[in-house]
N, C-alpha and C. Protein backbone atom coordinates (compact mmCIF):
# COMPACT_ATOMS: atom_id res chain seq x y z
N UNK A 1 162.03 138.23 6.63
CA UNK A 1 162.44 138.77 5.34
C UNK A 1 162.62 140.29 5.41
N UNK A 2 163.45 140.86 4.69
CA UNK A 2 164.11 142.05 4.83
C UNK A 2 162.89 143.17 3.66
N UNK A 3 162.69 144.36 4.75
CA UNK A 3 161.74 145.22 3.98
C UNK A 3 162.31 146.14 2.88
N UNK A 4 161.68 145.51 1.59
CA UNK A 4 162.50 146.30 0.88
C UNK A 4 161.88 148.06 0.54
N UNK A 5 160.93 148.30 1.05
CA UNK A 5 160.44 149.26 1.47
C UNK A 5 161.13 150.20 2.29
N UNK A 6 162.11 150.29 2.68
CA UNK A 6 162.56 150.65 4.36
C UNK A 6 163.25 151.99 3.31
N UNK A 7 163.60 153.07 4.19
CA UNK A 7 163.74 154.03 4.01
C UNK A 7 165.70 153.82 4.15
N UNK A 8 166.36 154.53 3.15
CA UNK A 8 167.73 154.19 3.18
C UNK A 8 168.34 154.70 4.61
N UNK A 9 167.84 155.98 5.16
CA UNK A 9 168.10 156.53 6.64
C UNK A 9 167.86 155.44 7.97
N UNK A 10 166.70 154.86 7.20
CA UNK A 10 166.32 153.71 8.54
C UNK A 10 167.29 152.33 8.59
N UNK A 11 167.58 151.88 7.22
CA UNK A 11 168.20 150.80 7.22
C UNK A 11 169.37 151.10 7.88
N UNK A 12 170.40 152.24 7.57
CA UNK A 12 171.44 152.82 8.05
C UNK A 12 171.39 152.94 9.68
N UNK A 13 170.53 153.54 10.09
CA UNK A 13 170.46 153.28 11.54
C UNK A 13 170.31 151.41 12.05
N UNK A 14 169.51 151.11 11.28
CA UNK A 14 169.53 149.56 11.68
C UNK A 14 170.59 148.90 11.45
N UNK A 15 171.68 149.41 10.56
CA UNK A 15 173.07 148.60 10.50
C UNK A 15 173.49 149.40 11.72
N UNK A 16 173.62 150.09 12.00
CA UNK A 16 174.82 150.80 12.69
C UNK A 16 174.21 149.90 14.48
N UNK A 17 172.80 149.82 14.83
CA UNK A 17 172.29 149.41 15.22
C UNK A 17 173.19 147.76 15.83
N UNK A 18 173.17 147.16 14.51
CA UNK A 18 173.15 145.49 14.77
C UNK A 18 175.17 145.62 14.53
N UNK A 19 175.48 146.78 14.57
CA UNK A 19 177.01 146.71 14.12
C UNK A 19 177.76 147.19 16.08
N UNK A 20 176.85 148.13 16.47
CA UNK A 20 176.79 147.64 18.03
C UNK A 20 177.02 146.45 18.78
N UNK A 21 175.91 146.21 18.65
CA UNK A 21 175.31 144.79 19.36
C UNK A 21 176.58 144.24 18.93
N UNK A 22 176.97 143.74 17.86
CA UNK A 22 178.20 142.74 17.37
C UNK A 22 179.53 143.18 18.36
N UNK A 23 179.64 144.36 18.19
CA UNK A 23 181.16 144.67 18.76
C UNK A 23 181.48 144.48 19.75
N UNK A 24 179.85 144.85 20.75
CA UNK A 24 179.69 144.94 22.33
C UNK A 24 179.97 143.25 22.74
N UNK A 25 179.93 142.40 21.90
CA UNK A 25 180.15 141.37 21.80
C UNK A 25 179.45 140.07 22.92
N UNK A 26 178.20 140.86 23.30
CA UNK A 26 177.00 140.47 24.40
C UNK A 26 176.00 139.72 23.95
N UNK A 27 176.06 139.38 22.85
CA UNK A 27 175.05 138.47 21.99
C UNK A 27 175.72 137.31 22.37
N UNK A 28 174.08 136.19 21.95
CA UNK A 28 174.93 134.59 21.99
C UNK A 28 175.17 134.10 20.52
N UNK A 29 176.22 133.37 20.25
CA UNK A 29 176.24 133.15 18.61
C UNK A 29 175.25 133.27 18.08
N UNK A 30 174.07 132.58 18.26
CA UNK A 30 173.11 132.36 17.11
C UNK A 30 172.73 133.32 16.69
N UNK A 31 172.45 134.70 17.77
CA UNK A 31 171.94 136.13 17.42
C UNK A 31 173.22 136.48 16.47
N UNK A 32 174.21 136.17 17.31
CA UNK A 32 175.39 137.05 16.06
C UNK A 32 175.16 136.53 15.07
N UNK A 33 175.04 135.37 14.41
CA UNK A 33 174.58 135.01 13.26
C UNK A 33 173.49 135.29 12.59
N UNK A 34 172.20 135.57 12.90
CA UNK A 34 170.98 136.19 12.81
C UNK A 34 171.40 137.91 12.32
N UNK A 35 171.60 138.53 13.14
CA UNK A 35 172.63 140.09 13.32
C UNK A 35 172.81 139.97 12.25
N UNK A 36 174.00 138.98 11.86
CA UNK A 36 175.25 139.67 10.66
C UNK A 36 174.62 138.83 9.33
N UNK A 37 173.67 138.59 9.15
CA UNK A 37 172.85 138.28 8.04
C UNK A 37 171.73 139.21 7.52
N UNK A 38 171.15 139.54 9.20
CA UNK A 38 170.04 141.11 8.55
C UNK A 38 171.11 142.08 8.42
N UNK A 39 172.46 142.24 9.05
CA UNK A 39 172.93 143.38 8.31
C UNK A 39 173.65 143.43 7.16
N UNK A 40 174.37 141.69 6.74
CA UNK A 40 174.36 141.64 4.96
C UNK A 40 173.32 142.69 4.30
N UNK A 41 171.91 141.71 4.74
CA UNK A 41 171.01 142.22 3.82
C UNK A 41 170.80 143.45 4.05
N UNK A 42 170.86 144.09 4.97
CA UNK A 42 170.73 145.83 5.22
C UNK A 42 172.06 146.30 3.82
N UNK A 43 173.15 145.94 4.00
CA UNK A 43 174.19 146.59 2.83
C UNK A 43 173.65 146.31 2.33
N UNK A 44 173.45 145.30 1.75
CA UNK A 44 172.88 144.87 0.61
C UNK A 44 171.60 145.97 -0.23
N UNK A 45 170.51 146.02 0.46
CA UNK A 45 169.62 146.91 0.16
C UNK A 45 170.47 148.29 -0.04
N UNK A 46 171.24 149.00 0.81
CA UNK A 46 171.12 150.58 1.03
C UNK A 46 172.15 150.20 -0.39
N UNK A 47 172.99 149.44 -1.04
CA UNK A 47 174.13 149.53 -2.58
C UNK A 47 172.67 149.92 -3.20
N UNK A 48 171.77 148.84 -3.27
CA UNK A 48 170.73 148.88 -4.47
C UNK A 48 170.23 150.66 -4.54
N UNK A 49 169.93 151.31 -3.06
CA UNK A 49 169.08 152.73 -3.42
C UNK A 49 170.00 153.48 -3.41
N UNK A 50 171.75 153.14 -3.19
CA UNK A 50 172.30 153.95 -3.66
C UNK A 50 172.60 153.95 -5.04
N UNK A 51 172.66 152.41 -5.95
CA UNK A 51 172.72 152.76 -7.35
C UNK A 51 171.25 153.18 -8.15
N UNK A 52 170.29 153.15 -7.31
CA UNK A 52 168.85 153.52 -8.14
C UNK A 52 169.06 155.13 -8.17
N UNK A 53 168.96 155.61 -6.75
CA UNK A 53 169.31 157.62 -6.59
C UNK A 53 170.79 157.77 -7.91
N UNK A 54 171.85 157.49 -8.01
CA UNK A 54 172.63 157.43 -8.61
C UNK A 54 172.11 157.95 -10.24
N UNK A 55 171.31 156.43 -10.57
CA UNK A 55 170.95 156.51 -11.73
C UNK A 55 169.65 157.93 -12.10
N UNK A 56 169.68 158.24 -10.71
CA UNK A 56 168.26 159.03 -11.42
C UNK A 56 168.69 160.73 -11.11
N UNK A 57 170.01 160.64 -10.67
CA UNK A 57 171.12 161.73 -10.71
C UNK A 57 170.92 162.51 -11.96
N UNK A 58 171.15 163.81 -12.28
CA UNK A 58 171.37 163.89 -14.26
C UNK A 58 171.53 165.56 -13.88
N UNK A 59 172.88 165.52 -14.45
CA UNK A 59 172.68 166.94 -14.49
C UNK A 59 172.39 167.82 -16.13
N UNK A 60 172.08 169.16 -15.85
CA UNK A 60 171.60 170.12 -16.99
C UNK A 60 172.53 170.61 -17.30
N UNK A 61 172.92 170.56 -18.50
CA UNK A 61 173.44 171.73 -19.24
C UNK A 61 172.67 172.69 -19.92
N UNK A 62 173.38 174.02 -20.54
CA UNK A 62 172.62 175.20 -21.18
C UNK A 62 173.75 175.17 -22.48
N UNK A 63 172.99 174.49 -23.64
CA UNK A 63 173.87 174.94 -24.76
C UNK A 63 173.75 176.85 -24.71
N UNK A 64 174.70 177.17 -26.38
CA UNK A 64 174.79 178.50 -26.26
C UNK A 64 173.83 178.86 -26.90
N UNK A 65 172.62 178.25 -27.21
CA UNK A 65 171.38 178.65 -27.92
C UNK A 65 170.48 179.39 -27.03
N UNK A 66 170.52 178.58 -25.61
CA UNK A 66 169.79 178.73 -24.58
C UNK A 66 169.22 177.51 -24.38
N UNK A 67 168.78 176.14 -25.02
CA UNK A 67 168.38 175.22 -24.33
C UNK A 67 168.83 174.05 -23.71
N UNK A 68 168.36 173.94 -22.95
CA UNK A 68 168.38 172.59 -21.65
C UNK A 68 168.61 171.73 -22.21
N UNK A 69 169.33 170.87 -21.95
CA UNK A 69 169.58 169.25 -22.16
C UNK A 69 170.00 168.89 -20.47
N UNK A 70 169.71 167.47 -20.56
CA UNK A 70 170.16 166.88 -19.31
C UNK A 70 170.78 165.40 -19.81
N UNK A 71 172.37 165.19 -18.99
CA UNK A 71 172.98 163.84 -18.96
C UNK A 71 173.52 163.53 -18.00
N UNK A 72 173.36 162.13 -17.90
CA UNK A 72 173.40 161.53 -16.91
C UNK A 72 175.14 161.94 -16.10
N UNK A 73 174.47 161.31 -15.15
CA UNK A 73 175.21 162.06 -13.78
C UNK A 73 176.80 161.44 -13.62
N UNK A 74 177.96 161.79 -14.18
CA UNK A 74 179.31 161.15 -13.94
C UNK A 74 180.16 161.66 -12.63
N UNK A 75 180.41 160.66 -11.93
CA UNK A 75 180.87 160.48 -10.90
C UNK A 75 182.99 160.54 -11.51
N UNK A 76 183.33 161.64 -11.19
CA UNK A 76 184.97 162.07 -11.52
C UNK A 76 185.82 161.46 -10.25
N UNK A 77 184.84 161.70 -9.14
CA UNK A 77 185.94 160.78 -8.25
C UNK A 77 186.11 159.73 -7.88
N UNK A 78 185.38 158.54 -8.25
CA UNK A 78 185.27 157.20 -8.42
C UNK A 78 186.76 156.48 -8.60
């Protein structure tokens, strides 16, 4: 089972990792199948902490009073 603990830097190395192995094309099926399921679930995880960081994005504004407000973080080049 896939750690959902894992650090988004680590999972990323572990895809890029099992995205090797695949290309080098030196595995026997079953591993490639094994492979390209932990690295589903590797994307899989690094979408989720990229939409959690996302959400916890927010930038500040300074009305002309002088105070702070903060709203959430819009992405213009999407």
């Amino acid at each position: 089972p896939m750690n959902k603990n894992i650090k988004f830097e680590e999972a990323i190395e572990k895809l890029d990792s099992i995205v090797s192995k695949l290309e080098a094309g030196s595995v026997a099926l079953d591993e490639s199948l094994t492979l390209f399921e932990e690295g589903v679930a590797l994307i899989k995880l690094c979408n989720e902490k990229l939409d959690s960081a996302e959400q916890k994005v927010r930038i500040l504004t300074e009305a002309e009073d002088g105070t702070v407000t903060d709203a959430p973080f819009v992405n213009n080049e999407a």
